[in-house]
C-alpha atoms as a PDB file:
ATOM      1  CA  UNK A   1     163.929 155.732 149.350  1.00  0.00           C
ATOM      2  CA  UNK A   2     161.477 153.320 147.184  1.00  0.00           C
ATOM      3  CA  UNK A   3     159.833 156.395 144.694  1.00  0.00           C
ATOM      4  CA  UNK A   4     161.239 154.904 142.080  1.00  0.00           C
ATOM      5  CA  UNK A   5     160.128 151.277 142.758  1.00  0.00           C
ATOM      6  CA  UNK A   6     156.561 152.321 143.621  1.00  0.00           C
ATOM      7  CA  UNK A   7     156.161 153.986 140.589  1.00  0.00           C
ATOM      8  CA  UNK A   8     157.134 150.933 139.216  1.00  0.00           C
ATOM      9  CA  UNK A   9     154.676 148.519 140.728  1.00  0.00           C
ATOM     10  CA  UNK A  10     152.080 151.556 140.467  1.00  0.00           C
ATOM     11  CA  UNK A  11     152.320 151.504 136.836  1.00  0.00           C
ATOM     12  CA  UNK A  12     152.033 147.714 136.337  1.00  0.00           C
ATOM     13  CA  UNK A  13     148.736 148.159 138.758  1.00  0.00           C
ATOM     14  CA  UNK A  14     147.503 150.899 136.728  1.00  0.00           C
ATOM     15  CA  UNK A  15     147.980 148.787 133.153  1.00  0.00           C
ATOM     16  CA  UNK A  16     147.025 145.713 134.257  1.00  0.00           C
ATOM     17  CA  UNK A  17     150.189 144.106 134.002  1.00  0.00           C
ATOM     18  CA  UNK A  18     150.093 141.764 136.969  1.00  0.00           C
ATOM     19  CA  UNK A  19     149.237 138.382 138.330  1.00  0.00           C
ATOM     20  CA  UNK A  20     148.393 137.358 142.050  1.00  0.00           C
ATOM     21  CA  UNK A  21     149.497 134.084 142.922  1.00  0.00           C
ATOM     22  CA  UNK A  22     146.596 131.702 144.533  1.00  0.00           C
ATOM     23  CA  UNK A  23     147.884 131.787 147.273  1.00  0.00           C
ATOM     24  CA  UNK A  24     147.411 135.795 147.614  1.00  0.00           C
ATOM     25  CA  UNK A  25     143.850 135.025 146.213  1.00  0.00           C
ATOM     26  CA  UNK A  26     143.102 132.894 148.810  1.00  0.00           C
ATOM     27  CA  UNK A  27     144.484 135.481 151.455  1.00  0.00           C
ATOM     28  CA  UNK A  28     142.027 138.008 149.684  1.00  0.00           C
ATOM     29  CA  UNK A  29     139.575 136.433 150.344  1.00  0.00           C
ATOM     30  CA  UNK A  30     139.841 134.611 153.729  1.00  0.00           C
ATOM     31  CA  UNK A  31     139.982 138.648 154.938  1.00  0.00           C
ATOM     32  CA  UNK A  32     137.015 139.513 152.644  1.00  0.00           C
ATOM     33  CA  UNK A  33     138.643 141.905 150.252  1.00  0.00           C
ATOM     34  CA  UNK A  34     138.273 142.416 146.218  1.00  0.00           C
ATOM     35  CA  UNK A  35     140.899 142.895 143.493  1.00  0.00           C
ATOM     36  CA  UNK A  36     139.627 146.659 144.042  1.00  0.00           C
ATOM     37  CA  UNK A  37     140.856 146.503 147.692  1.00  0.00           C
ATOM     38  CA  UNK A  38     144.536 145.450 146.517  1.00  0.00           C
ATOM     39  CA  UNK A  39     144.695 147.772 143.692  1.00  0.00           C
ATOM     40  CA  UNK A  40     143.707 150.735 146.028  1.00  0.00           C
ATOM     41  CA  UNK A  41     146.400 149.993 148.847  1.00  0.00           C
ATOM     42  CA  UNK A  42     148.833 149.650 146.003  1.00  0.00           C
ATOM     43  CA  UNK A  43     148.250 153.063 144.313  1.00  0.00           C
ATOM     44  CA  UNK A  44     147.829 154.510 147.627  1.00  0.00           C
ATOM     45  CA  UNK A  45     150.729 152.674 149.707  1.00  0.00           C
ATOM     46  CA  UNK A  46     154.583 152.832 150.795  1.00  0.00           C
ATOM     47  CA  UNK A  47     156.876 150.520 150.345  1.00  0.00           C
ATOM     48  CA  UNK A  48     157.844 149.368 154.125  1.00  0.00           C
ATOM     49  CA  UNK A  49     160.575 147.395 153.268  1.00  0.00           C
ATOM     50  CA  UNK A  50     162.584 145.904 150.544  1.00  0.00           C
ATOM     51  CA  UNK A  51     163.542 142.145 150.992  1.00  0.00           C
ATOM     52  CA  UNK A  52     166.104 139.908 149.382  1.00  0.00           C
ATOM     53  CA  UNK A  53     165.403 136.461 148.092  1.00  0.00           C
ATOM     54  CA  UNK A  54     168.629 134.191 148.990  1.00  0.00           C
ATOM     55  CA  UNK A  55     168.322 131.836 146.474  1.00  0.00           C
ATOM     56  CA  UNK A  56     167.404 134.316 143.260  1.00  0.00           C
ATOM     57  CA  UNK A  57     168.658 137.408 144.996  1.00  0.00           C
ATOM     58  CA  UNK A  58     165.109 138.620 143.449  1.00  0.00           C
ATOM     59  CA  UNK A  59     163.564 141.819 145.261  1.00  0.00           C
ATOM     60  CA  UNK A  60     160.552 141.435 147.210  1.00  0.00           C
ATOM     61  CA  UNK A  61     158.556 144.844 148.338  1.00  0.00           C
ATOM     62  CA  UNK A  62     156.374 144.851 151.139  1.00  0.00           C
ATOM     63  CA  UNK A  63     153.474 147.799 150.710  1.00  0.00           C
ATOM     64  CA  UNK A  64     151.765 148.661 152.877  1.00  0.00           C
ATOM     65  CA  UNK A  65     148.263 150.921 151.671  1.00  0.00           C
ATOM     66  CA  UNK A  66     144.430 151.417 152.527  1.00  0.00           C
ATOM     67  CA  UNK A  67     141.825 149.320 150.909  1.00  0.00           C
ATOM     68  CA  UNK A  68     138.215 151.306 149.043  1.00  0.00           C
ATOM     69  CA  UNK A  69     136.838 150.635 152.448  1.00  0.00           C
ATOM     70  CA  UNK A  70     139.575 152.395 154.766  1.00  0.00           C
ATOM     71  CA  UNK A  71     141.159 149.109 155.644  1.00  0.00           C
ATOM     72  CA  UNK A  72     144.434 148.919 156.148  1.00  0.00           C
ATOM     73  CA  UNK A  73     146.482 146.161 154.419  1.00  0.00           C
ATOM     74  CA  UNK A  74     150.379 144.856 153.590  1.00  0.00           C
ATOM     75  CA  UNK A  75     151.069 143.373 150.559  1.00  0.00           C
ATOM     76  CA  UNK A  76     154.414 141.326 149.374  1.00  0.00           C
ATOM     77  CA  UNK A  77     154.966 142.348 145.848  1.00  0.00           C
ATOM     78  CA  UNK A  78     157.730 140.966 143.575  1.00  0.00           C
ATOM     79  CA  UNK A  79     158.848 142.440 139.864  1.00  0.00           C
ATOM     80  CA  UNK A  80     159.027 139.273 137.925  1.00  0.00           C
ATOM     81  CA  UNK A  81     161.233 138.704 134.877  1.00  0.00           C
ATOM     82  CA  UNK A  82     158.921 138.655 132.615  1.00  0.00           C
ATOM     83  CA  UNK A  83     158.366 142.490 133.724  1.00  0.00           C
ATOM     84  CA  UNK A  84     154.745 141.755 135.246  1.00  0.00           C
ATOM     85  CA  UNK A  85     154.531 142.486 139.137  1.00  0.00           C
ATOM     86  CA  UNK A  86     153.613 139.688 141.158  1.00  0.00           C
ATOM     87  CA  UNK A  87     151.455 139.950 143.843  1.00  0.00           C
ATOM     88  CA  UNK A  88     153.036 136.852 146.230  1.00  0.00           C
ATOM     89  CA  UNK A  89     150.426 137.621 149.782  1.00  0.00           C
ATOM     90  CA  UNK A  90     148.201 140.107 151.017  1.00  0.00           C
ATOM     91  CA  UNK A  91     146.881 140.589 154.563  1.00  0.00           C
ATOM     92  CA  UNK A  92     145.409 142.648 157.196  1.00  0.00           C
ATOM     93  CA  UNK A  93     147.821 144.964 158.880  1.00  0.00           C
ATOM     94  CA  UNK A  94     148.534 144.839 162.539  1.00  0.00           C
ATOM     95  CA  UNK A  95     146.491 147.728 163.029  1.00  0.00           C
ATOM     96  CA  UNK A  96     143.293 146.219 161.326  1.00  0.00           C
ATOM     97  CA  UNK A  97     143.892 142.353 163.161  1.00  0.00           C
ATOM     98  CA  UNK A  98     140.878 141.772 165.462  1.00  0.00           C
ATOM     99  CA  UNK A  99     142.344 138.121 166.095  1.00  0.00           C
ATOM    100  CA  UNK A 100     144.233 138.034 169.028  1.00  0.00           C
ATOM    101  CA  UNK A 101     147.141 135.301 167.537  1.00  0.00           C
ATOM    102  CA  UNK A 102     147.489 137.626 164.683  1.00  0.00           C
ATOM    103  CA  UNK A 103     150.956 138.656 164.187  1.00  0.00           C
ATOM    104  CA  UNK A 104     150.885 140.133 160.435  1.00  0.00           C
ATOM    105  CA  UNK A 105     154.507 140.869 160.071  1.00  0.00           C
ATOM    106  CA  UNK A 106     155.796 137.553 160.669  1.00  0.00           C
ATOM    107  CA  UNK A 107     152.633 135.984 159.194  1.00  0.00           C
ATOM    108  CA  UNK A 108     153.296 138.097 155.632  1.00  0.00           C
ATOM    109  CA  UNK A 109     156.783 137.386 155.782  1.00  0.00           C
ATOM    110  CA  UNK A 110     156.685 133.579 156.619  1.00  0.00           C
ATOM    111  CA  UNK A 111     153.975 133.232 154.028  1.00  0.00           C
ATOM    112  CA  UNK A 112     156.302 135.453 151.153  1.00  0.00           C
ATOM    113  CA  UNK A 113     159.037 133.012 152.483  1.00  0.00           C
ATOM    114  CA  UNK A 114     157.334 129.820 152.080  1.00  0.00           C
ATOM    115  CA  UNK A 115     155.487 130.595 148.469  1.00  0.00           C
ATOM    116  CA  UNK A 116     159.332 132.140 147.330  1.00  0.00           C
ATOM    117  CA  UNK A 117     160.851 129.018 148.621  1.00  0.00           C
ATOM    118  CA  UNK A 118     163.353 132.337 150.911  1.00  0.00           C
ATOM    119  CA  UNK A 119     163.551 129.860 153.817  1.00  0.00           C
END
């Protein structure tokens, strides 16, 4: 449903064209991953779902892949228009959370919400 898409984003990953906003950095590494980590799940990931931005009607992707180590992470991904993917947050999946309050879906998609001003 999303080939096209992902071999989008893929592409930008595999050129270098992208930029991870701080707050993704951060995210990194609070959950001790690398730049590696998030270009791995990329290359390696689906696109879960596809979500709309209300204000700028903008498409945000939401990718979930496997880091170097075997980790498995989401990611909230945005094609911006200056053509450069945007990585908006990253975080453990629900599968990987060890902390019992960890809800990743909502977390990833309040946090994409909240940096995209999508309230």
């Amino acid at each position: 449903m999303f080939d096209e898409i992902l071999q989008r984003i893929r592409g930008k990953i595999t050129s270098l064209q992208y930029v991870m906003t701080l707050h993704a950095e951060e995210e990194m590494n609070d959950d001790n991953l690398t730049i590696y980590d998030i270009e791995q799940s990329i290359l390696n990931g689906e696109i879960i779902e596809r979500q709309k931005d209300r204000i700028t009607a903008e498409s945000k992707y939401r990718i979930r892949g496997v880091t170097t180590d075997g980790v498995e992470i989401e990611i909230i991904t945005k094609l911006s228009l200056s053509g450069k993917l945007v990585i908006i947050t990253v975080d453990l999946s629900e599968n990987e959370c060890r902390d019992v309050a960890c809800n990743v879906s909502t977390r990833v998609l309040e946090t994409a919400h909240l940096i995209t001003g999508d309230v």
